[in-house]
C-alpha atoms as a PDB file:
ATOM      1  CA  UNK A   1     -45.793 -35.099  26.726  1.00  0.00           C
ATOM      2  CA  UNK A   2     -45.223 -35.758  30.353  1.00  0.00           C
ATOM      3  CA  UNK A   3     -46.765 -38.867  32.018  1.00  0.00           C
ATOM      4  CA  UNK A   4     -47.697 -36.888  35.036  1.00  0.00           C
ATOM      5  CA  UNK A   5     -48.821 -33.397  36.078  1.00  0.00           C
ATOM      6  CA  UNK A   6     -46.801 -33.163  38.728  1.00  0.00           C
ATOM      7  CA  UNK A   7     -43.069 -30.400  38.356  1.00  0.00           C
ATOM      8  CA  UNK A   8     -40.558 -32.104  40.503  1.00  0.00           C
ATOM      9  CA  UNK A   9     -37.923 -30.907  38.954  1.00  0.00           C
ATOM     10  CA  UNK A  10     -37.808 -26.803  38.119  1.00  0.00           C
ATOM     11  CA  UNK A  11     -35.043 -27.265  35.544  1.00  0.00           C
ATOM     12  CA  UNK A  12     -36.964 -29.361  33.365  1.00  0.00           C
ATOM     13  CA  UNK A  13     -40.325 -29.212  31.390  1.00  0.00           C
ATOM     14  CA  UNK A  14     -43.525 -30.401  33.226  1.00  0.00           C
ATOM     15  CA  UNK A  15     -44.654 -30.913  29.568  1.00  0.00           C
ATOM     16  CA  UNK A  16     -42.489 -32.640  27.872  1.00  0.00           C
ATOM     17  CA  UNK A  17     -39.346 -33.175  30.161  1.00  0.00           C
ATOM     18  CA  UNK A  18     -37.030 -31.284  27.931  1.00  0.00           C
ATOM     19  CA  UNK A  19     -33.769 -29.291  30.066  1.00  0.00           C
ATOM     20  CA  UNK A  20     -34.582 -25.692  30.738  1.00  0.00           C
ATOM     21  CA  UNK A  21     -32.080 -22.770  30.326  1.00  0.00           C
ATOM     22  CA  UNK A  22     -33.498 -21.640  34.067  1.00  0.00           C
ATOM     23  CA  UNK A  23     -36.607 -22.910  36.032  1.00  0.00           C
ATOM     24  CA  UNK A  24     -38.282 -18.719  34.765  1.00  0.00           C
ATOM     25  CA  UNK A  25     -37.700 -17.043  31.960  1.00  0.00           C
ATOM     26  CA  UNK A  26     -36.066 -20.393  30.631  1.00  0.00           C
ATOM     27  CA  UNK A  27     -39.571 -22.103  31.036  1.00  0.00           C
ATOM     28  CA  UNK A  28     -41.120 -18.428  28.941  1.00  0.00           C
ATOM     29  CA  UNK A  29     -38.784 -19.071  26.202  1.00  0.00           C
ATOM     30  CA  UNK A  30     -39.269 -22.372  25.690  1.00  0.00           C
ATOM     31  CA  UNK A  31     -43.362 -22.543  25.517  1.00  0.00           C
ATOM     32  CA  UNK A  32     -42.643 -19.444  23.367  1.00  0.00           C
ATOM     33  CA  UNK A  33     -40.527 -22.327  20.972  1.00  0.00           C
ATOM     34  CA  UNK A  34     -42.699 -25.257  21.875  1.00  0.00           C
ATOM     35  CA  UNK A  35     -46.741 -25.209  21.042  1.00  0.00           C
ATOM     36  CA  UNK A  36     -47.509 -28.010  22.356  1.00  0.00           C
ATOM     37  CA  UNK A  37     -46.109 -27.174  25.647  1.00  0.00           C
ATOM     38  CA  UNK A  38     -47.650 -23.549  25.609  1.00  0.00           C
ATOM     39  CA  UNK A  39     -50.799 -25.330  24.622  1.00  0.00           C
ATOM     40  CA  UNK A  40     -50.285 -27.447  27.980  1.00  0.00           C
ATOM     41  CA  UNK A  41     -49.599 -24.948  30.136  1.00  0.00           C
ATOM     42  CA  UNK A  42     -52.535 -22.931  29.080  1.00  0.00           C
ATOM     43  CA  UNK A  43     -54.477 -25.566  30.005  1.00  0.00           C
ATOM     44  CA  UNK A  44     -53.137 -25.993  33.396  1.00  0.00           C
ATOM     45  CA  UNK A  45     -53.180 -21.878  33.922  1.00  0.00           C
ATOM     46  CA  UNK A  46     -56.949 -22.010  33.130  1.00  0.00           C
ATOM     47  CA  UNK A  47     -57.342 -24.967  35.652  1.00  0.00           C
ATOM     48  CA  UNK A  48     -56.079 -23.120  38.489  1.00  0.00           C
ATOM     49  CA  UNK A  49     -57.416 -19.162  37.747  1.00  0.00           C
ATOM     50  CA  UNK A  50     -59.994 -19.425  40.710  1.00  0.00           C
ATOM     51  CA  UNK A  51     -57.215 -20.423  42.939  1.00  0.00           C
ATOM     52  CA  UNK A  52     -54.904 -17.454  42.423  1.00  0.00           C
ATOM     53  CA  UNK A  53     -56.495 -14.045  44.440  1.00  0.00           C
ATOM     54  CA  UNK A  54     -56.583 -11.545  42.442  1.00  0.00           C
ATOM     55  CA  UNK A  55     -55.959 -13.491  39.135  1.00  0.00           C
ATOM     56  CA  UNK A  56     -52.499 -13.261  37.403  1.00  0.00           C
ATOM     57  CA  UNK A  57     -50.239 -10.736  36.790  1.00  0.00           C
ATOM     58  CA  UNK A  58     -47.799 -11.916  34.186  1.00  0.00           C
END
């Protein structure tokens, strides 16, 4: 897993670092492959619902 929680770099994983196909649907596809980075990212998605209006859409 990444060291930080920062995503400086769309093409990658803010994870794990791996290469993404695309900075979207690349990044779907691979937490769809990857548990531990789906795992990550729903952690991060649940740290930030109250700051999205409205709540998500996809």
């Amino acid at each position: 897993m990444s060291t930080t929680e920062t995503w400086s770099d769309p093409n990658r994983c803010p994870f794990c670092d791996d290469a993404l196909d695309s900075p979207g649907a690349g990044f779907v596809a691979h937490i769809e492959e990857k548990a531990d980075c789906e795992a990550a990212f729903g952690t991060w998605r649940s740290r930030i619902t109250d700051d999205v209006a409205g709540g998500w859409s996809g």
